[in-house]
Protein backbone atom coordinates (compact mmCIF):
# COMPACT_ATOMS: atom_id res chain seq x y z
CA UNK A 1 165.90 121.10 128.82
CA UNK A 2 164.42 119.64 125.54
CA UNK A 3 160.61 120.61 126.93
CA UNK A 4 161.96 123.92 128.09
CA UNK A 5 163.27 124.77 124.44
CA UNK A 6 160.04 123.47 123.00
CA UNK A 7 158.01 125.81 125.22
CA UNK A 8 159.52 128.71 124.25
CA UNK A 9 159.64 127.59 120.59
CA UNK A 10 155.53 126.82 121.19
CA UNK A 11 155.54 130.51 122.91
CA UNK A 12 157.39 132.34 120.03
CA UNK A 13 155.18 131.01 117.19
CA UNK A 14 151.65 131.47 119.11
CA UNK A 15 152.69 135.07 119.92
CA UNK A 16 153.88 135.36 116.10
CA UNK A 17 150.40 133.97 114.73
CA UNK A 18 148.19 135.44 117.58
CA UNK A 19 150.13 138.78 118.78
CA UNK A 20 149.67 140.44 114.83
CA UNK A 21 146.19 142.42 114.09
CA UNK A 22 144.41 141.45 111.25
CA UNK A 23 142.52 144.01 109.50
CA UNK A 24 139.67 143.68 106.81
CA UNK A 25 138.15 146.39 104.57
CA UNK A 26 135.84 148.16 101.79
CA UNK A 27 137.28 150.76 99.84
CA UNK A 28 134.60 152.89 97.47
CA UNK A 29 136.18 155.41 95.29
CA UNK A 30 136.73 156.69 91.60
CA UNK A 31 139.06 155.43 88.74
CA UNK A 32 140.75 156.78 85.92
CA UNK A 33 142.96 155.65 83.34
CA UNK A 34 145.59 157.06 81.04
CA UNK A 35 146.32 155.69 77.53
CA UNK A 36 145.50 156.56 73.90
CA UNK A 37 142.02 157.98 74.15
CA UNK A 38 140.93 161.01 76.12
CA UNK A 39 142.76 162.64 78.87
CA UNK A 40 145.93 161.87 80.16
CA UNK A 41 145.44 162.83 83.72
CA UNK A 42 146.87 160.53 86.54
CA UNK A 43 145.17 161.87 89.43
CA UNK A 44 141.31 161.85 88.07
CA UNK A 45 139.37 159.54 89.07
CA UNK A 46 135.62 159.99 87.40
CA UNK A 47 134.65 156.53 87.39
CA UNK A 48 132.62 154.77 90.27
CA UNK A 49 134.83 151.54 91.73
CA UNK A 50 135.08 149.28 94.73
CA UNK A 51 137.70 147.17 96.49
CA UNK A 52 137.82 144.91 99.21
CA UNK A 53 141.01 143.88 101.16
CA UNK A 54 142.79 141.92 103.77
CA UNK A 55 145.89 143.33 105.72
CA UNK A 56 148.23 141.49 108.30
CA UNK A 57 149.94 143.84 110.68
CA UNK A 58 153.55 141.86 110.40
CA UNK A 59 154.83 144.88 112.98
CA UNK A 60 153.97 148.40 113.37
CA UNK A 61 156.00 149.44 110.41
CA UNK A 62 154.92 146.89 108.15
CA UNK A 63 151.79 145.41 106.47
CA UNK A 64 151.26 142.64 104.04
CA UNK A 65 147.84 143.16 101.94
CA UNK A 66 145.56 141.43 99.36
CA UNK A 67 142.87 142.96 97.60
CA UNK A 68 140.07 142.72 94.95
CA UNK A 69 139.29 145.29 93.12
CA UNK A 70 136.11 146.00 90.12
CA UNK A 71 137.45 149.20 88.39
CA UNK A 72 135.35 150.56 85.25
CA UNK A 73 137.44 153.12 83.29
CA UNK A 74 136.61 155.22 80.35
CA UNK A 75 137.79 158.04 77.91
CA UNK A 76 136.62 160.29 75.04
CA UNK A 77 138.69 161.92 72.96
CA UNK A 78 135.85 165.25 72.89
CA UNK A 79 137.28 165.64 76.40
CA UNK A 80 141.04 165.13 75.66
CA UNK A 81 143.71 167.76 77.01
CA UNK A 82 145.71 167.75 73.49
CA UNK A 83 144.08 169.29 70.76
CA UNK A 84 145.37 166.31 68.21
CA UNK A 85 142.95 163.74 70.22
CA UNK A 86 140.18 166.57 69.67
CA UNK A 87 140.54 166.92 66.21
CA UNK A 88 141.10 162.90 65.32
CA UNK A 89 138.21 160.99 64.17
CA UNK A 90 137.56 156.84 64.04
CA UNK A 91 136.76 155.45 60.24
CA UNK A 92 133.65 155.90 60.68
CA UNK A 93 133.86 159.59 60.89
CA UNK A 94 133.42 159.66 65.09
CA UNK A 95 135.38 160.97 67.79
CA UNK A 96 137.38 158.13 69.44
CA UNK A 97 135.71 156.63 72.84
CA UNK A 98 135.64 153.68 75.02
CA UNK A 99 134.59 152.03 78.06
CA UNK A 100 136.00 148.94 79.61
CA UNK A 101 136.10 146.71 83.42
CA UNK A 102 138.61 145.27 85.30
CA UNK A 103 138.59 142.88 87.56
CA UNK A 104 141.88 143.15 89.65
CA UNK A 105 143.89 140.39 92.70
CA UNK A 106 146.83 142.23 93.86
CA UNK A 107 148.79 141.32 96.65
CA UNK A 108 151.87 143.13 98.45
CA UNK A 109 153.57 145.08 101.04
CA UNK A 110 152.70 148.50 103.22
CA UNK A 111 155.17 150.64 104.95
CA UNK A 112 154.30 153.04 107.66
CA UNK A 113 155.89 156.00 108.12
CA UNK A 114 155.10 155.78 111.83
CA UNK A 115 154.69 152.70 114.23
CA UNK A 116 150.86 152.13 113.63
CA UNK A 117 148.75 150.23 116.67
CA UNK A 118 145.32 150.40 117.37
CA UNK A 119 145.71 148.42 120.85
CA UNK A 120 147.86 151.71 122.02
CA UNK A 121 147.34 154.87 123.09
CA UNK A 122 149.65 156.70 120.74
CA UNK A 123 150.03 155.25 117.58
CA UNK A 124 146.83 155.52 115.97
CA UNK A 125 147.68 157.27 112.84
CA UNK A 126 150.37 157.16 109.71
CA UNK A 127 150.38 158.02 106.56
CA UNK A 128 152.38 155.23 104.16
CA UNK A 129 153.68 153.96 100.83
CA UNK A 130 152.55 150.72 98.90
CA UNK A 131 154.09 148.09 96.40
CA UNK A 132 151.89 145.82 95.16
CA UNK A 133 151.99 142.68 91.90
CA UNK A 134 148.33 142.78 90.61
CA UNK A 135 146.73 139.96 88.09
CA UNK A 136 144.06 141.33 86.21
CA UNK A 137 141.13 140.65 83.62
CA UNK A 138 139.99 143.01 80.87
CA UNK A 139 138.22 143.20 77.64
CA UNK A 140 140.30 143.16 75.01
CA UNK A 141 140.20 143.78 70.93
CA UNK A 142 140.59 139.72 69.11
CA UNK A 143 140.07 140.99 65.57
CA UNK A 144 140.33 143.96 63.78
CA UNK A 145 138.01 144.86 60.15
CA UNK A 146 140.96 146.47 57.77
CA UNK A 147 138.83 149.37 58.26
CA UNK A 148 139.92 149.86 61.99
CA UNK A 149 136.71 148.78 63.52
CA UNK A 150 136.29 146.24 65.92
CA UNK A 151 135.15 143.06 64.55
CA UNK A 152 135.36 140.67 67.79
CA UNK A 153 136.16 141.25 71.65
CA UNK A 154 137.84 138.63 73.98
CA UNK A 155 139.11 138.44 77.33
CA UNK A 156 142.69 139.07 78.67
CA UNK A 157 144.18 138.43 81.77
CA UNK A 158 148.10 140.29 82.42
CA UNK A 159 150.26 141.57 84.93
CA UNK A 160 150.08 144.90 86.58
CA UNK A 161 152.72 146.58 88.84
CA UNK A 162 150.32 148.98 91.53
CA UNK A 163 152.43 151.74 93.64
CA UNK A 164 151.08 154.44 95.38
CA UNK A 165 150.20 156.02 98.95
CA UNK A 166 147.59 156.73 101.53
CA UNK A 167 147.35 158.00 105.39
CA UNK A 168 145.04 155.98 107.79
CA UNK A 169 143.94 157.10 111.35
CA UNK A 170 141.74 155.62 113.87
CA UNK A 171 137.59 155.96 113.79
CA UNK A 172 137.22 154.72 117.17
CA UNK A 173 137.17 151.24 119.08
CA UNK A 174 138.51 148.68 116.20
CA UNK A 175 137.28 150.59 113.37
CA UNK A 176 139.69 152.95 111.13
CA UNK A 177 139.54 155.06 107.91
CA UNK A 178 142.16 155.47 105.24
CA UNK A 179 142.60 157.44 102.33
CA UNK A 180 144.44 156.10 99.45
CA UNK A 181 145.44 156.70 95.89
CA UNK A 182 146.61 153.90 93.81
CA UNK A 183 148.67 153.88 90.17
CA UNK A 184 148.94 150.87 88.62
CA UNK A 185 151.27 150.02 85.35
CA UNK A 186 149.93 147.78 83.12
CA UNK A 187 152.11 145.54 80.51
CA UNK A 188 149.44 146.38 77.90
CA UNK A 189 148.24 148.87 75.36
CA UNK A 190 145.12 147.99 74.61
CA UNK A 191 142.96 148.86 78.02
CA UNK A 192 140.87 151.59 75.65
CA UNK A 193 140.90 148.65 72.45
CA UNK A 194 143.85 151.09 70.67
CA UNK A 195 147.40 150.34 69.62
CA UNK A 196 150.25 150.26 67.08
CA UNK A 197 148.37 146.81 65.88
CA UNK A 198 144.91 148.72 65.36
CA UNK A 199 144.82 149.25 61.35
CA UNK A 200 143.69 153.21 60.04
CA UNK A 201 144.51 155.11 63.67
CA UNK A 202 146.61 157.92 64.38
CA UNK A 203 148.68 157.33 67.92
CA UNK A 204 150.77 160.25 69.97
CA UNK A 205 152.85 157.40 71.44
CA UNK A 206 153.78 153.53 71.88
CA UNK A 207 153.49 153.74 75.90
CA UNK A 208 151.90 151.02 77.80
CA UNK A 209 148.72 151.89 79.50
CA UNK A 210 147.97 152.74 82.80
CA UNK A 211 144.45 152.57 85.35
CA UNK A 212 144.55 154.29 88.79
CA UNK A 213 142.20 154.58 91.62
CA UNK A 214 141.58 156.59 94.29
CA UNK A 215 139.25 156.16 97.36
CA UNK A 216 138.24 156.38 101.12
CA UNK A 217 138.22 152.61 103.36
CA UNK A 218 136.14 151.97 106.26
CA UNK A 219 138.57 148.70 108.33
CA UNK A 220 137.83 146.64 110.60
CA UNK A 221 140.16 145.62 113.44
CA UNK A 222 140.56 142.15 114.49
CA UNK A 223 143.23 139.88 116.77
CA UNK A 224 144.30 140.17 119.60
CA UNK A 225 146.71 143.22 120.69
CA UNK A 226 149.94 143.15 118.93
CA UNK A 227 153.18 142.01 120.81
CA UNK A 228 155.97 142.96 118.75
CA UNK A 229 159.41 142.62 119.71
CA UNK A 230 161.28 144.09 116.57
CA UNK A 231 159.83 146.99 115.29
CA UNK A 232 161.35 148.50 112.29
């Protein structure tokens, strides 16, 4: 009896570590950013970025997922929608602009809004929603001239909380496609090197910042075919 029970214990975690698909990916796309310079769009991405991830398939409803990301962002206020960020200028007589990287690990859960296989016949396709915790690394304002210009830049590493949502479908054999567009809130105001701390600036609001981006994956497939037994 004891070696019967440990067989199917042996069974049940080989089929839980081996039965899941495993899928790696690229993701090229564009970012964006809203915050206290430029536009205040959340769906346009105008910036060039990348991402590569990792997904396990824990059933055909849900996925956990890891990912690194390398997201420029920018803004100018000559291109703001509001005609207050037009009009401002910088101490030095210039219209307010910035550019800045991030380098992004976030990690987190998928849902499917269908069953989503790749082994079956049927279940090639879903759209879905995303929750993710994301660490980042930025460039950040240290110091400050009375004037309001910057007199030093540093690095900063926070917290970010990504949501969002996507559809993914089949290519053929192993291979897949999704399209996804991710928003991430940041725990920061300084992404674009402005806030209430900067000396001499004029500010719309006290919000946090935010960076999104939005792109096309090509995944790979890999495992062997699922074998779930509680689908949710």
């Amino acid at each position: 009896m004891k070696k019967r029970i440990l067989f199917f214990v042996f069974v049940g975690f080989t089929t839980i570590f081996f039965g899941q698909l495993h899928e790696v990916g690229l993701t090229i796309g564009g970012t964006n950013y809203v915050g206290d310079i430029g536009k205040n769009y959340y769906f346009y991405p105008n910036k060039l970025a990348a991402s590569v991830f990792y997904k396990y398939n824990w059933n055909p409803r849900i996925a956990l997922r890891a990912s690194y990301s390398l997201l420029p962002i920018s803004g100018n206020d000559a291109d703001a929608d509001t005609g207050f960020r037009r009009d401002r200028l910088d101490p030095t007589g210039k219209t307010y602009k910035f550019s800045n990287t991030i380098n992004e690990l976030a990690a987190g859960i998928e849902y499917n809004f269908y069953e989503y296989d790749l082994s079956s016949d049927d279940k090639t396709w879903t759209p879905y929603l995303l929750l993710e915790l994301a660490v980042f690394n930025y460039t950040n304002v240290k110091t400050y001239l009375p004037t309001g210009k910057v007199d030093k830049l540093g690095k900063k590493t926070s917290l970010a909380i990504p949501f969002g949502f996507g559809y993914k479908s089949k290519l053929f054999g192993t291979l897949a496609f999704a399209i996804e567009a991710k928003f991430r809130y940041t725990f920061e105001d300084d992404l674009d090197y402005l806030s209430t701390d900067t000396p001499n600036v004029n500010l719309e609001g006290t919000g946090n910042d935010w960076y999104m981006f939005t792109g096309v994956s090509l995944i790979y497939t890999f495992g062997r075919p699922a074998c779930y037994t509680n689908g949710l």
